[in-house]
Protein backbone atom coordinates (compact mmCIF):
# COMPACT_ATOMS: atom_id res chain seq x y z
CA UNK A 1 -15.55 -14.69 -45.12
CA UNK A 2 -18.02 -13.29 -42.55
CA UNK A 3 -17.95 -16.46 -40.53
CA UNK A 4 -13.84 -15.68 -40.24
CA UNK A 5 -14.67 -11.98 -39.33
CA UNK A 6 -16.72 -12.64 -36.85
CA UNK A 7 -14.35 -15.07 -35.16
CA UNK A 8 -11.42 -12.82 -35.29
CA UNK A 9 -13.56 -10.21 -33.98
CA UNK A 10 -14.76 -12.49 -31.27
CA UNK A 11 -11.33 -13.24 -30.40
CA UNK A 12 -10.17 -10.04 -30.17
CA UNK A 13 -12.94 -8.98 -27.89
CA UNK A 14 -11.69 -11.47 -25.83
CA UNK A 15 -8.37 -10.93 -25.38
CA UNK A 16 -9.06 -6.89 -24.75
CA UNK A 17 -11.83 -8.05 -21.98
CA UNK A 18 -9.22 -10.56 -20.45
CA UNK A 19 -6.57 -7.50 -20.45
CA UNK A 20 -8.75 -5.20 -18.90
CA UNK A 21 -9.13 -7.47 -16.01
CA UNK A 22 -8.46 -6.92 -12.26
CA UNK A 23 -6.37 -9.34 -10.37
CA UNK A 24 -6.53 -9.88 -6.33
CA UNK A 25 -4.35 -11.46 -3.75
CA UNK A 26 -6.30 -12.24 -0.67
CA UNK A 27 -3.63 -13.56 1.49
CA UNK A 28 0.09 -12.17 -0.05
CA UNK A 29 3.30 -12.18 2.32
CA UNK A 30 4.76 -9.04 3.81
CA UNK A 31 7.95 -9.64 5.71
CA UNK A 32 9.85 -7.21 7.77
CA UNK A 33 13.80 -7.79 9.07
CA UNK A 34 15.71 -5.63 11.38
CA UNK A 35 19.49 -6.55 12.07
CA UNK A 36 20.65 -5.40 16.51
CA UNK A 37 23.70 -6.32 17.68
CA UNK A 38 21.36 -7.96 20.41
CA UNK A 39 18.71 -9.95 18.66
CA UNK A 40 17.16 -9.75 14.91
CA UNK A 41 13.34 -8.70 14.67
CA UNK A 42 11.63 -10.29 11.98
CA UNK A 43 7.51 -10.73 11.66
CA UNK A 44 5.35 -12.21 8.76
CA UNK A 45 2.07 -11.63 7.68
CA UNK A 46 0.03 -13.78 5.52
CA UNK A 47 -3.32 -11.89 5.15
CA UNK A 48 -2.08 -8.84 2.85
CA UNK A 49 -4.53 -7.91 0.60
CA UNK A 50 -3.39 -6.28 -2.59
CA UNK A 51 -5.24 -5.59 -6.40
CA UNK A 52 -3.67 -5.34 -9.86
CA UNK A 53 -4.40 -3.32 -12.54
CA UNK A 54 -2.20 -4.74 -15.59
CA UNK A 55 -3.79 -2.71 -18.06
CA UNK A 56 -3.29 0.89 -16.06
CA UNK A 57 -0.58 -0.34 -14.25
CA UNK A 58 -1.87 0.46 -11.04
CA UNK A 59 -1.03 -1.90 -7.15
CA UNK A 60 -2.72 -1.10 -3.94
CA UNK A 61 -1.97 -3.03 -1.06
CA UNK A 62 -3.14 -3.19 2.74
CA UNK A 63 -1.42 -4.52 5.72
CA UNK A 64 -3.25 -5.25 8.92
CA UNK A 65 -0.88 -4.50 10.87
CA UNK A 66 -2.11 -7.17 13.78
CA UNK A 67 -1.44 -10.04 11.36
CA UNK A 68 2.25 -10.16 11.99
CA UNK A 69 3.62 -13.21 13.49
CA UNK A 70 6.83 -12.76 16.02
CA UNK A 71 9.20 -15.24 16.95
CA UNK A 72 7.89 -13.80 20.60
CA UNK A 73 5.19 -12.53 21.85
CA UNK A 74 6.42 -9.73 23.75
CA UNK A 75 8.48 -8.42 20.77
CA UNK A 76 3.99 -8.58 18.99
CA UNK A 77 3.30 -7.02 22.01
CA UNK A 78 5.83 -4.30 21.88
CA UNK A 79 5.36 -3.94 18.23
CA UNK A 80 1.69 -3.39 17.94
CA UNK A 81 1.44 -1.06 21.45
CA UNK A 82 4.90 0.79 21.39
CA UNK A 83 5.96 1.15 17.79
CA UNK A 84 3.17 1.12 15.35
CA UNK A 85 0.09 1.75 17.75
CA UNK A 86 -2.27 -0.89 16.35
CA UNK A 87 -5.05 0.25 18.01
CA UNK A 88 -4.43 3.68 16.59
CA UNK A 89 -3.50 2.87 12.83
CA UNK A 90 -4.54 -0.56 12.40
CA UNK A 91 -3.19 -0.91 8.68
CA UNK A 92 -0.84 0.46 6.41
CA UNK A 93 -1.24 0.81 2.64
CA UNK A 94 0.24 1.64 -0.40
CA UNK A 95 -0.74 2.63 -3.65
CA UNK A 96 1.49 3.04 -6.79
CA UNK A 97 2.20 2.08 -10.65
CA UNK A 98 4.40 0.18 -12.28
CA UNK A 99 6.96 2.09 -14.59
CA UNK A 100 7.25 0.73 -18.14
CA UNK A 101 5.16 -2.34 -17.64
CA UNK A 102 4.60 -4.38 -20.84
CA UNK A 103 1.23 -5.83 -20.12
CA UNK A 104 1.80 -7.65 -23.64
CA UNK A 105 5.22 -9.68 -21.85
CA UNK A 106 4.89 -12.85 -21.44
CA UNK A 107 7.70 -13.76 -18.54
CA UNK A 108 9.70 -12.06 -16.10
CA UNK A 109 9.88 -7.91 -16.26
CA UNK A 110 11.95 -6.40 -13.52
CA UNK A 111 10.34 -3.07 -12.79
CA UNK A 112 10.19 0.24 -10.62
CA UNK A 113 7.08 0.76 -8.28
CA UNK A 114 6.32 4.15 -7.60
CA UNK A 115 3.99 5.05 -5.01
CA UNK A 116 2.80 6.29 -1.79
CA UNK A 117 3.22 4.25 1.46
CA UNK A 118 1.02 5.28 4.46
CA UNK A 119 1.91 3.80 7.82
CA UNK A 120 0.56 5.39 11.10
CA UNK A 121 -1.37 7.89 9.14
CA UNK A 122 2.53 9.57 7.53
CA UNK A 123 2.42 9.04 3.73
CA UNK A 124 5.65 8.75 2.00
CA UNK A 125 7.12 8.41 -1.60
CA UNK A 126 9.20 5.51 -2.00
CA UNK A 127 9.96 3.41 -5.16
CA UNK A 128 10.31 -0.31 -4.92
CA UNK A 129 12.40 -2.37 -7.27
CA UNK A 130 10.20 -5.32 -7.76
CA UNK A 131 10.12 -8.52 -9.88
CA UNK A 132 6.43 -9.10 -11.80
CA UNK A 133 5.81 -12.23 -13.46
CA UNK A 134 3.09 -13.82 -15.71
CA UNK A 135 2.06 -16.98 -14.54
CA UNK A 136 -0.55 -19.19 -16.24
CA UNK A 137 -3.70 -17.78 -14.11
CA UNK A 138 -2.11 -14.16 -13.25
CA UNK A 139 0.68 -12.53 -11.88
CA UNK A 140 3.37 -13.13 -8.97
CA UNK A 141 5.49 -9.48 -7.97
CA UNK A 142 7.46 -9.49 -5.22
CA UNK A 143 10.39 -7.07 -4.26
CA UNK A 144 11.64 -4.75 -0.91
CA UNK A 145 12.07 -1.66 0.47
CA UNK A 146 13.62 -0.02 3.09
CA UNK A 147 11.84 1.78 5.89
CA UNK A 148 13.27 4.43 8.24
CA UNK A 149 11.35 4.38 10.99
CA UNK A 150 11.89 8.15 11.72
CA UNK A 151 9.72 8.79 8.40
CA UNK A 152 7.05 7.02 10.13
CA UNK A 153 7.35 9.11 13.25
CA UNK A 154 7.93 5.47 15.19
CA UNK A 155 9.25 5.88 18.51
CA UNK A 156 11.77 4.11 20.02
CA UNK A 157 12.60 4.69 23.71
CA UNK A 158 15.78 5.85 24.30
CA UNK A 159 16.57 2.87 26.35
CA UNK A 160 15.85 0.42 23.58
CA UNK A 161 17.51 2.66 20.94
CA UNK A 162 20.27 0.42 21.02
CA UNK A 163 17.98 -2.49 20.16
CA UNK A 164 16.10 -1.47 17.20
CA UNK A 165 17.60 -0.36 13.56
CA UNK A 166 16.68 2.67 12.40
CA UNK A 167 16.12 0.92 9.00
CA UNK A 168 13.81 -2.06 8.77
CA UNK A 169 13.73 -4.21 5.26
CA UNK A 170 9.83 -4.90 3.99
CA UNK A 171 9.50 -7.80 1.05
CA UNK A 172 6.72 -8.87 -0.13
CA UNK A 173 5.66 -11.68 -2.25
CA UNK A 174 1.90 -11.40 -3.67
CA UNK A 175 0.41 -14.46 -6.34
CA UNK A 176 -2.38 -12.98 -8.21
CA UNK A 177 -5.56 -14.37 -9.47
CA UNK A 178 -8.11 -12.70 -11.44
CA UNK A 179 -10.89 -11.20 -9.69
CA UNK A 180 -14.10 -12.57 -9.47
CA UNK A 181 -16.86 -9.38 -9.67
């Protein structure tokens, strides 16, 4: 009877340590789209860091904000001396929870982010609809938002005005693996 105990406690020591853990994306996707009547902007990054706190529900994420790839270089160019002043505010983060997460779910939970997003040193609310699924080694969550780039104090020249949404669609797509201490 002691022998069974011991397992069970053993067990679920375990499964509270593997709860508790911390899970990292090294290299998630952040996408941004903006619709003009004259030509679409869209950029990817691939080295978005982000960490994932199941059991206190917590994200924070990091953008460099050099890391996103253009269709053309002068719309990078424009982008990173113009809009977001790279050299200036190099990344952007965020930092939220996620409402009503079940840690304890096994499959798909569609859920509401709420957090702060800081980009060119102007932190906003927002709240992100996202999508968080357990995987076999983690967790993928993915979702958008929507940016006004007035929030962000983003200039546009007034020439260009034309040319550039005042709105710009973020999505995101991060796969989670546990963190290695």
């Amino acid at each position: 009877m002691n022998k069974i105990l011991l397992f069970v406690t053993f067990i679920l020591s375990i499964t509270v340590h593997a709860q508790s853990n911390e899970f990292i994306e090294r290299q998630g996707q952040v996408t941004f789209f903006s619709y003009t009547s004259v030509e679409n902007i869209q950029a990817t990054n691939n080295q978005v860091l982000s960490l994932f706190k199941p059991e206190t529900k917590a994200i924070a994420v990091r953008i460099l904000m050099r890391a996103f790839v253009f269709k053309k270089t002068l719309m990078r160019e424009h982008f990173n001396e113009s809009y977001v002043e790279s050299d200036l505010y190099p990344k952007a983060t965020f930092s939220g929870t996620i409402v009503d997460f079940d840690i304890t779910n096994q499959g798909e939970q569609t859920r509401i982010i709420k957090g702060e997003f800081t980009l060119k040193n102007v932190t906003k609310p927002v709240e992100i609809k996202a999508k968080i699924t357990k995987t076999a080694t983690g967790y993928t969550i993915e979702g958008s938002l929507d940016v006004l780039i007035d929030d962000y104090k983003i200039n546009v020249p007034p020439l260009l005005s034309p040319n550039i949404s005042k709105k710009i669609e973020v999505s995101f797509n991060f796969k989670y693996a546990p963190y290695e201490k």
